[in-house]
PDB file of N, CA and C in Angstrom:
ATOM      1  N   UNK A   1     -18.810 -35.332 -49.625  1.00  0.00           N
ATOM      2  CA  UNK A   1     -17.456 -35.190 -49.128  1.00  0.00           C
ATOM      3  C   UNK A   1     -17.441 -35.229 -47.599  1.00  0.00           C
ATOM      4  N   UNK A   2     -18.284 -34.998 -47.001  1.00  0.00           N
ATOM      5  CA  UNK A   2     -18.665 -34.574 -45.400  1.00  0.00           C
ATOM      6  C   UNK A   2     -18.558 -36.188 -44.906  1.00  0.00           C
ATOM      7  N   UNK A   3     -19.783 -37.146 -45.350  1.00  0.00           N
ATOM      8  CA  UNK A   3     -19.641 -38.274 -45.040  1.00  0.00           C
ATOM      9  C   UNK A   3     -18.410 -39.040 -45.070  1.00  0.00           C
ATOM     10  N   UNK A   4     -17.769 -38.538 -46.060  1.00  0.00           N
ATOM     11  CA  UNK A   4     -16.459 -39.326 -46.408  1.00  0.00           C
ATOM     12  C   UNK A   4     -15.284 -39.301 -45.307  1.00  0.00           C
ATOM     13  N   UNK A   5     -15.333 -37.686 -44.650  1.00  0.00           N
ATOM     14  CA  UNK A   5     -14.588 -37.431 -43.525  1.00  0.00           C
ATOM     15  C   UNK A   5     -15.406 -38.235 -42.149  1.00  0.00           C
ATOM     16  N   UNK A   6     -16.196 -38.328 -42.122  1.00  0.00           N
ATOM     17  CA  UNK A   6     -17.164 -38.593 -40.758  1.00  0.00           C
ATOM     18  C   UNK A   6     -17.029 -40.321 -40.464  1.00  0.00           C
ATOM     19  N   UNK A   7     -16.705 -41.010 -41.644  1.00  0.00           N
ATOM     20  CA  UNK A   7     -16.273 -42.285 -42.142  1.00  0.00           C
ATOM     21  C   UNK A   7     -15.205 -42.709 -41.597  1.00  0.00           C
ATOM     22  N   UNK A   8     -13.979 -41.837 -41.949  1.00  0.00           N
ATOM     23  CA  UNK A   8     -12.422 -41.617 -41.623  1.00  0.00           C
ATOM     24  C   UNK A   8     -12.213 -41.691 -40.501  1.00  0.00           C
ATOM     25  N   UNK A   9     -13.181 -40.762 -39.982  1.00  0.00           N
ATOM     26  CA  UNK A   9     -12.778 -40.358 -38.530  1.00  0.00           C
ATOM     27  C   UNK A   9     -13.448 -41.341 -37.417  1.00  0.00           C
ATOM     28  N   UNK A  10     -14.480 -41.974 -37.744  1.00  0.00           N
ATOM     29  CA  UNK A  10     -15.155 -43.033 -37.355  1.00  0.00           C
ATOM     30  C   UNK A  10     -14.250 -44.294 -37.244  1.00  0.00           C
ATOM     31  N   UNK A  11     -13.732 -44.610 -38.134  1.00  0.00           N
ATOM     32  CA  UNK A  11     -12.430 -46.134 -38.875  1.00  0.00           C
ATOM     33  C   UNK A  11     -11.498 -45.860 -37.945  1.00  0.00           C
ATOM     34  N   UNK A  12     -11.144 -44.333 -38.056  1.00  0.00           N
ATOM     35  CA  UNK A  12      -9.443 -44.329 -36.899  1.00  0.00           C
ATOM     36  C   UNK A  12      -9.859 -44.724 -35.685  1.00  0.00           C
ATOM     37  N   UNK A  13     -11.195 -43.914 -34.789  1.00  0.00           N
ATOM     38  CA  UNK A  13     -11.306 -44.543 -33.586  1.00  0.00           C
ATOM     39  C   UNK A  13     -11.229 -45.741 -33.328  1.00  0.00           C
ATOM     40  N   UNK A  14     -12.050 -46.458 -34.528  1.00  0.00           N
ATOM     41  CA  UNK A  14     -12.205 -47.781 -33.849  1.00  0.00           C
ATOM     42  C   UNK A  14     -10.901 -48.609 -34.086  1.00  0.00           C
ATOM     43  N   UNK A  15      -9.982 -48.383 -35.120  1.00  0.00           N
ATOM     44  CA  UNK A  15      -8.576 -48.870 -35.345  1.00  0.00           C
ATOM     45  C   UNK A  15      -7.509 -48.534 -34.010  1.00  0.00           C
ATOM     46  N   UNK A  16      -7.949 -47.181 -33.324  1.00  0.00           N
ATOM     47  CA  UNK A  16      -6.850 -47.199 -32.818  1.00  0.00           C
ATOM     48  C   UNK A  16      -7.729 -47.985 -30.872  1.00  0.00           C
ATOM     49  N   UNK A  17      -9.252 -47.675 -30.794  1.00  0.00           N
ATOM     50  CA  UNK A  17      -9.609 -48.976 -29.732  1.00  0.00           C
ATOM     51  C   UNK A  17      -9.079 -50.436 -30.013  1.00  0.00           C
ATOM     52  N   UNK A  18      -8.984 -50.857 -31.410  1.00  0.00           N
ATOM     53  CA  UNK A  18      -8.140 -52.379 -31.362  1.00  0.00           C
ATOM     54  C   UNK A  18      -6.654 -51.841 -30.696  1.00  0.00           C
ATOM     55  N   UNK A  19      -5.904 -51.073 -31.207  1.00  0.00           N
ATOM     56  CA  UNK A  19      -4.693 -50.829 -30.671  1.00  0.00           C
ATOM     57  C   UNK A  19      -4.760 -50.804 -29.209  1.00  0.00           C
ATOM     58  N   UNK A  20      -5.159 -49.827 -28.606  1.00  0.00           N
ATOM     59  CA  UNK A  20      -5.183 -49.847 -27.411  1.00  0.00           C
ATOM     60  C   UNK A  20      -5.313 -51.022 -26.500  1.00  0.00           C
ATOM     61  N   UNK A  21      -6.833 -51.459 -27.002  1.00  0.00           N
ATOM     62  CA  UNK A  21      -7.500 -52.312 -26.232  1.00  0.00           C
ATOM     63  C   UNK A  21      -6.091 -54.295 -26.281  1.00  0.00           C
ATOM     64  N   UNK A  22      -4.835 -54.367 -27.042  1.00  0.00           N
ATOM     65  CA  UNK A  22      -3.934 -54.551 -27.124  1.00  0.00           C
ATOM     66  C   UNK A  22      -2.408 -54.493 -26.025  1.00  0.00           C
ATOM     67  N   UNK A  23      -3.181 -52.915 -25.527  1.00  0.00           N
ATOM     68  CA  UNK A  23      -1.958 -53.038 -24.871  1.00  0.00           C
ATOM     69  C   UNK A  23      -2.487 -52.572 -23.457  1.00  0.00           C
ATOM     70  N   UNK A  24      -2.181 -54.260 -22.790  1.00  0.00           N
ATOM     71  CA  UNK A  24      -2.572 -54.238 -21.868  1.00  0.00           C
ATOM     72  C   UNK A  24      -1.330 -54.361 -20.989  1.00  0.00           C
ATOM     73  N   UNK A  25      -1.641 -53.335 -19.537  1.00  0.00           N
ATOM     74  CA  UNK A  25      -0.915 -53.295 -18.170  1.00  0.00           C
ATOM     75  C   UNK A  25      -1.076 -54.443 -17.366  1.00  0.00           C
ATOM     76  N   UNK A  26       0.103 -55.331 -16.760  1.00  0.00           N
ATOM     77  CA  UNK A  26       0.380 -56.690 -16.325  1.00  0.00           C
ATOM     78  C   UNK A  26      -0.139 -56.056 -14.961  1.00  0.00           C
ATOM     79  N   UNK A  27       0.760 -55.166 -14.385  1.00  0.00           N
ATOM     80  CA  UNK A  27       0.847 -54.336 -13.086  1.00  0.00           C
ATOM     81  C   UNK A  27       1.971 -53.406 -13.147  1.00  0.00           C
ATOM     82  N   UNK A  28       2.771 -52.806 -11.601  1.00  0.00           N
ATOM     83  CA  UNK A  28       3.373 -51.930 -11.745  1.00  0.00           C
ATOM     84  C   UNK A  28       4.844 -52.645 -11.838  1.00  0.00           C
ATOM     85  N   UNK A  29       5.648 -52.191 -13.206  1.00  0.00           N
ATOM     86  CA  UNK A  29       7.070 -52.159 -12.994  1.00  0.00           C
ATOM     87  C   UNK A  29       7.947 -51.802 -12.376  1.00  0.00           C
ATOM     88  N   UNK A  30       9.181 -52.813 -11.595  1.00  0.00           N
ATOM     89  CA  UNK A  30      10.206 -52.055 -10.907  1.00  0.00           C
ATOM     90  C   UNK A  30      11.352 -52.420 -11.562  1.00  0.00           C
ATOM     91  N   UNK A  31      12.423 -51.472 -11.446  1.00  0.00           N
ATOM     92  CA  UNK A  31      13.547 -52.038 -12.129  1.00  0.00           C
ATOM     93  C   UNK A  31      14.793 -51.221 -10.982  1.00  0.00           C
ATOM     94  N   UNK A  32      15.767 -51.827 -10.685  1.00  0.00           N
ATOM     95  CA  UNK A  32      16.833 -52.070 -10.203  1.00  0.00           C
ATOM     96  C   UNK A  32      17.760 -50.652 -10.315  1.00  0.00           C
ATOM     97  N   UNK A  33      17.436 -50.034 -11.677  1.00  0.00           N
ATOM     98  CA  UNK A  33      18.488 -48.747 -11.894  1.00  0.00           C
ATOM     99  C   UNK A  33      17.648 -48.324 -13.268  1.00  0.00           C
ATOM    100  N   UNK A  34      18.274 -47.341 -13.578  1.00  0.00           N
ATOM    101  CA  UNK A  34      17.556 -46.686 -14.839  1.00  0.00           C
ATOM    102  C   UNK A  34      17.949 -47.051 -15.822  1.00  0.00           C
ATOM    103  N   UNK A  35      19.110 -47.986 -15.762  1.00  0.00           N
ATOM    104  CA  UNK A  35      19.497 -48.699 -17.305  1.00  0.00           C
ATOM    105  C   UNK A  35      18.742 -49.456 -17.794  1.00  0.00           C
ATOM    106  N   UNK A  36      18.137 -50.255 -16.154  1.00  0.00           N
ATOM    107  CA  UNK A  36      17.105 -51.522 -16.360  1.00  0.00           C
ATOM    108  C   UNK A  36      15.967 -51.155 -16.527  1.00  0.00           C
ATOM    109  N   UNK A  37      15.297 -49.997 -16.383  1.00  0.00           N
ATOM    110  CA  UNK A  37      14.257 -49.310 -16.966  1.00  0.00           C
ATOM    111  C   UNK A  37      14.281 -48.889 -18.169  1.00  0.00           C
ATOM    112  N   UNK A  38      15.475 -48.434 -18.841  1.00  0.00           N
ATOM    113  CA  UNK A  38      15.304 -47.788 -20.126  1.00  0.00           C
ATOM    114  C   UNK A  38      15.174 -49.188 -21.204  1.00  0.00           C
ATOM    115  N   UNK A  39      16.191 -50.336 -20.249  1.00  0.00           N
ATOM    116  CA  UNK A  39      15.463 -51.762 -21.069  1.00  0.00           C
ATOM    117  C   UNK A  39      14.452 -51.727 -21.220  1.00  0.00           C
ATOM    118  N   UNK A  40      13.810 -52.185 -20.292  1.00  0.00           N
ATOM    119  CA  UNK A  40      12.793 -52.668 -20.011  1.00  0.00           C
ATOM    120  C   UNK A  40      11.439 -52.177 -20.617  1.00  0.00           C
ATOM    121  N   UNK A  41      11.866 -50.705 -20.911  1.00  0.00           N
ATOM    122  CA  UNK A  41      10.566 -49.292 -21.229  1.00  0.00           C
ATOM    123  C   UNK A  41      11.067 -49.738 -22.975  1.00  0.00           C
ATOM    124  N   UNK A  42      12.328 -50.180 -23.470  1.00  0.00           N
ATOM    125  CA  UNK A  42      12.350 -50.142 -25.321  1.00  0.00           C
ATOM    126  C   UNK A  42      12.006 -52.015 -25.202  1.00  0.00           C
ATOM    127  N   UNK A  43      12.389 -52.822 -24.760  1.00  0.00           N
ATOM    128  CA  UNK A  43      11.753 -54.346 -24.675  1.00  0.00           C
ATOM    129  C   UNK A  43      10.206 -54.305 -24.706  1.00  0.00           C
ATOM    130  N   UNK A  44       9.299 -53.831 -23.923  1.00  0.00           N
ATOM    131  CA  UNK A  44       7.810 -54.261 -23.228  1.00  0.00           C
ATOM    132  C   UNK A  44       7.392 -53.106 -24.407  1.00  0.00           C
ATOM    133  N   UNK A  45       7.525 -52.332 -25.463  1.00  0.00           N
ATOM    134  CA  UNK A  45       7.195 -52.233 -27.073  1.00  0.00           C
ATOM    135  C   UNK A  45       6.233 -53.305 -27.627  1.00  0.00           C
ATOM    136  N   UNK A  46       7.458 -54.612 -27.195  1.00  0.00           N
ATOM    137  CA  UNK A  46       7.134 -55.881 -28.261  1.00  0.00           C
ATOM    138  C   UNK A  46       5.490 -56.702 -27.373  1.00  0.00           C
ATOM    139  N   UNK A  47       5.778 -56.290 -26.434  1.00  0.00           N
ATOM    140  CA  UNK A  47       4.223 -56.680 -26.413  1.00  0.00           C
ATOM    141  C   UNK A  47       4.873 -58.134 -25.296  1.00  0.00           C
ATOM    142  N   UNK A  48       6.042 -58.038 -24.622  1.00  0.00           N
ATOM    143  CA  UNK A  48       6.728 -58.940 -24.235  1.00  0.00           C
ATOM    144  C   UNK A  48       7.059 -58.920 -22.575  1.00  0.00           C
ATOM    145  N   UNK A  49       6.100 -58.011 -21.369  1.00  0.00           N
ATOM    146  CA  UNK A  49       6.375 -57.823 -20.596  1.00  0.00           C
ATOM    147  C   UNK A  49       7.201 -58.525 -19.682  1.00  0.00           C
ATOM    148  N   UNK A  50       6.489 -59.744 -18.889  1.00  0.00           N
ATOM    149  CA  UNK A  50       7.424 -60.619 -18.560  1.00  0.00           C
ATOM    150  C   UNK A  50       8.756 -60.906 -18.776  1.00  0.00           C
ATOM    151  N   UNK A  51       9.190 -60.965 -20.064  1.00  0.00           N
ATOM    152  CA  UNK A  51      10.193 -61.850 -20.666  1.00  0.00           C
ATOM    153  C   UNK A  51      11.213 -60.327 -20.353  1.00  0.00           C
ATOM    154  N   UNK A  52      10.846 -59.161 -21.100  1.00  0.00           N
ATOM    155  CA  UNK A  52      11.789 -57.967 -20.789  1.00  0.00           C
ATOM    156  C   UNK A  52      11.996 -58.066 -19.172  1.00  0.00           C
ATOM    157  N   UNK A  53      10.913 -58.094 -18.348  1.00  0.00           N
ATOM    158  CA  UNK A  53      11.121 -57.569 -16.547  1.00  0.00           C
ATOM    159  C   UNK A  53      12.574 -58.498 -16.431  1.00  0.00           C
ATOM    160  N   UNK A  54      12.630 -59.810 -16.947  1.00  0.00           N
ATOM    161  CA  UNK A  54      13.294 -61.062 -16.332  1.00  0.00           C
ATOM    162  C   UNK A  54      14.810 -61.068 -17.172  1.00  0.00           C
ATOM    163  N   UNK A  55      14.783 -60.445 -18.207  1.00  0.00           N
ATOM    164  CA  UNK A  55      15.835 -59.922 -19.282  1.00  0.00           C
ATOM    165  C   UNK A  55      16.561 -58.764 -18.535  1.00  0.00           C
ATOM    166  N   UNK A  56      15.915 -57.693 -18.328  1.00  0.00           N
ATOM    167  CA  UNK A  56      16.568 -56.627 -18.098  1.00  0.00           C
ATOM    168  C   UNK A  56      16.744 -56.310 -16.444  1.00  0.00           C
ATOM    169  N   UNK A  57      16.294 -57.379 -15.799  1.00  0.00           N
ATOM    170  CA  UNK A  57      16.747 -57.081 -14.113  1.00  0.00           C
ATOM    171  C   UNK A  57      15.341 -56.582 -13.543  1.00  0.00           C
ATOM    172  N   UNK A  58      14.361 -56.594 -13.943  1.00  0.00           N
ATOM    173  CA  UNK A  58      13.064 -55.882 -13.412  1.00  0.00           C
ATOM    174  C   UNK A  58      12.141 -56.891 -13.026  1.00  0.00           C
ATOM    175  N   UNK A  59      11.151 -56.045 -12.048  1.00  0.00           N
ATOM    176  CA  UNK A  59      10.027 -57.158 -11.395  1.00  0.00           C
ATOM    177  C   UNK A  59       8.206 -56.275 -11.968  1.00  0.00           C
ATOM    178  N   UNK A  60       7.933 -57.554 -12.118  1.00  0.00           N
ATOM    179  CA  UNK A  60       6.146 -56.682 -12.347  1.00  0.00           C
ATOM    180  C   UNK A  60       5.474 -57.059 -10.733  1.00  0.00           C
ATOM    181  N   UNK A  61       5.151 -56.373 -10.302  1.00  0.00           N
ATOM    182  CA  UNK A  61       3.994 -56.195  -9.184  1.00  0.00           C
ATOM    183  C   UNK A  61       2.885 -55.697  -9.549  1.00  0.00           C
ATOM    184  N   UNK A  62       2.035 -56.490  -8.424  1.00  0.00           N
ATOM    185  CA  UNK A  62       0.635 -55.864  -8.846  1.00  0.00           C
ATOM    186  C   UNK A  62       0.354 -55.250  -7.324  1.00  0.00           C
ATOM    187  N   UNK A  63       0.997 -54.964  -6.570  1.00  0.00           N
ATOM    188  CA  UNK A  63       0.465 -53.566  -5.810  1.00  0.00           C
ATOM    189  C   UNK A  63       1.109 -51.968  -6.835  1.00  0.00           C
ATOM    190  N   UNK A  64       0.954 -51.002  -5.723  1.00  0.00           N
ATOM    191  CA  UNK A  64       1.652 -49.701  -6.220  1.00  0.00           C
ATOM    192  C   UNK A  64       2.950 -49.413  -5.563  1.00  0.00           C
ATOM    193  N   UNK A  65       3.616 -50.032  -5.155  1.00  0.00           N
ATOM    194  CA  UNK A  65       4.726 -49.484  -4.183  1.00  0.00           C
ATOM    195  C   UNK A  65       5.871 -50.954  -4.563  1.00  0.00           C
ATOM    196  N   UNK A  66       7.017 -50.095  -5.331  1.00  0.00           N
ATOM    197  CA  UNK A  66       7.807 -50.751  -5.467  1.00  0.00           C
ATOM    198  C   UNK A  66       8.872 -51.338  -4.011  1.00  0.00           C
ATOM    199  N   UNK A  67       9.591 -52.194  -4.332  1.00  0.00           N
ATOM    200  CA  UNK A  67      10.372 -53.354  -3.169  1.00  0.00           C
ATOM    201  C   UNK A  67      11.337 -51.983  -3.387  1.00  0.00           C
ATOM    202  N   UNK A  68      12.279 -51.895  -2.200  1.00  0.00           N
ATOM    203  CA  UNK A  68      12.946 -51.033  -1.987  1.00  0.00           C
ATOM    204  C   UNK A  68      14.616 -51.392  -2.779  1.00  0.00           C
ATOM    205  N   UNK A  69      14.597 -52.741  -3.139  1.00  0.00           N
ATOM    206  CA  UNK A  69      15.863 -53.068  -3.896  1.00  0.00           C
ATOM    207  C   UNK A  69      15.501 -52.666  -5.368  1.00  0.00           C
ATOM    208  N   UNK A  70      14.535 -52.251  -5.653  1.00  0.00           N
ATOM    209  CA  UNK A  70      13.964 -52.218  -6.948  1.00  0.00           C
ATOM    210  C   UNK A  70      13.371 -51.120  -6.923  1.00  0.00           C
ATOM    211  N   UNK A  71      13.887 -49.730  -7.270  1.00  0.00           N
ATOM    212  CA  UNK A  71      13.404 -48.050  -6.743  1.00  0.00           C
ATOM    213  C   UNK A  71      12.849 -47.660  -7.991  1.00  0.00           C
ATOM    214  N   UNK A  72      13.465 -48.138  -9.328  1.00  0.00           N
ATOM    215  CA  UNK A  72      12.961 -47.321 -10.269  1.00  0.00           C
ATOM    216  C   UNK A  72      11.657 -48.119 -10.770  1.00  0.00           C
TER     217      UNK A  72
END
């Protein structure tokens, strides 16, 4: 019964490293207002970053410091 758990628990890690290893960061998001963030944060779910930033009014950067027209 011991092995059987040690098995389980072995399978989830590595199920949830495919998951992870999945969701990958483009760079840092900016968005315009918090509406365009709350898009943007239920859109980029689908695994669709780009397409949400350009949908919902938002920019991906790859520094850390968002453009000042773009706060959130």
């Amino acid at each position: 019964m011991g092995s059987l758990s040690v098995k389980s628990v072995i399978l989830c890690v590595l199920i949830l490293g495919l998951i992870l290893d999945e969701v990958q960061v483009e760079g840092k998001s900016c968005c315009k207002s918090t509406i365009a963030r709350n898009c943007y944060n239920v859109c980029r779910l689908r695994d669709l970053q780009p397409v949400c930033a350009q949908v919902c009014g938002c920019k991906i950067i790859s520094g850390n410091e968002c453009p000042s027209d773009y706060p959130k």
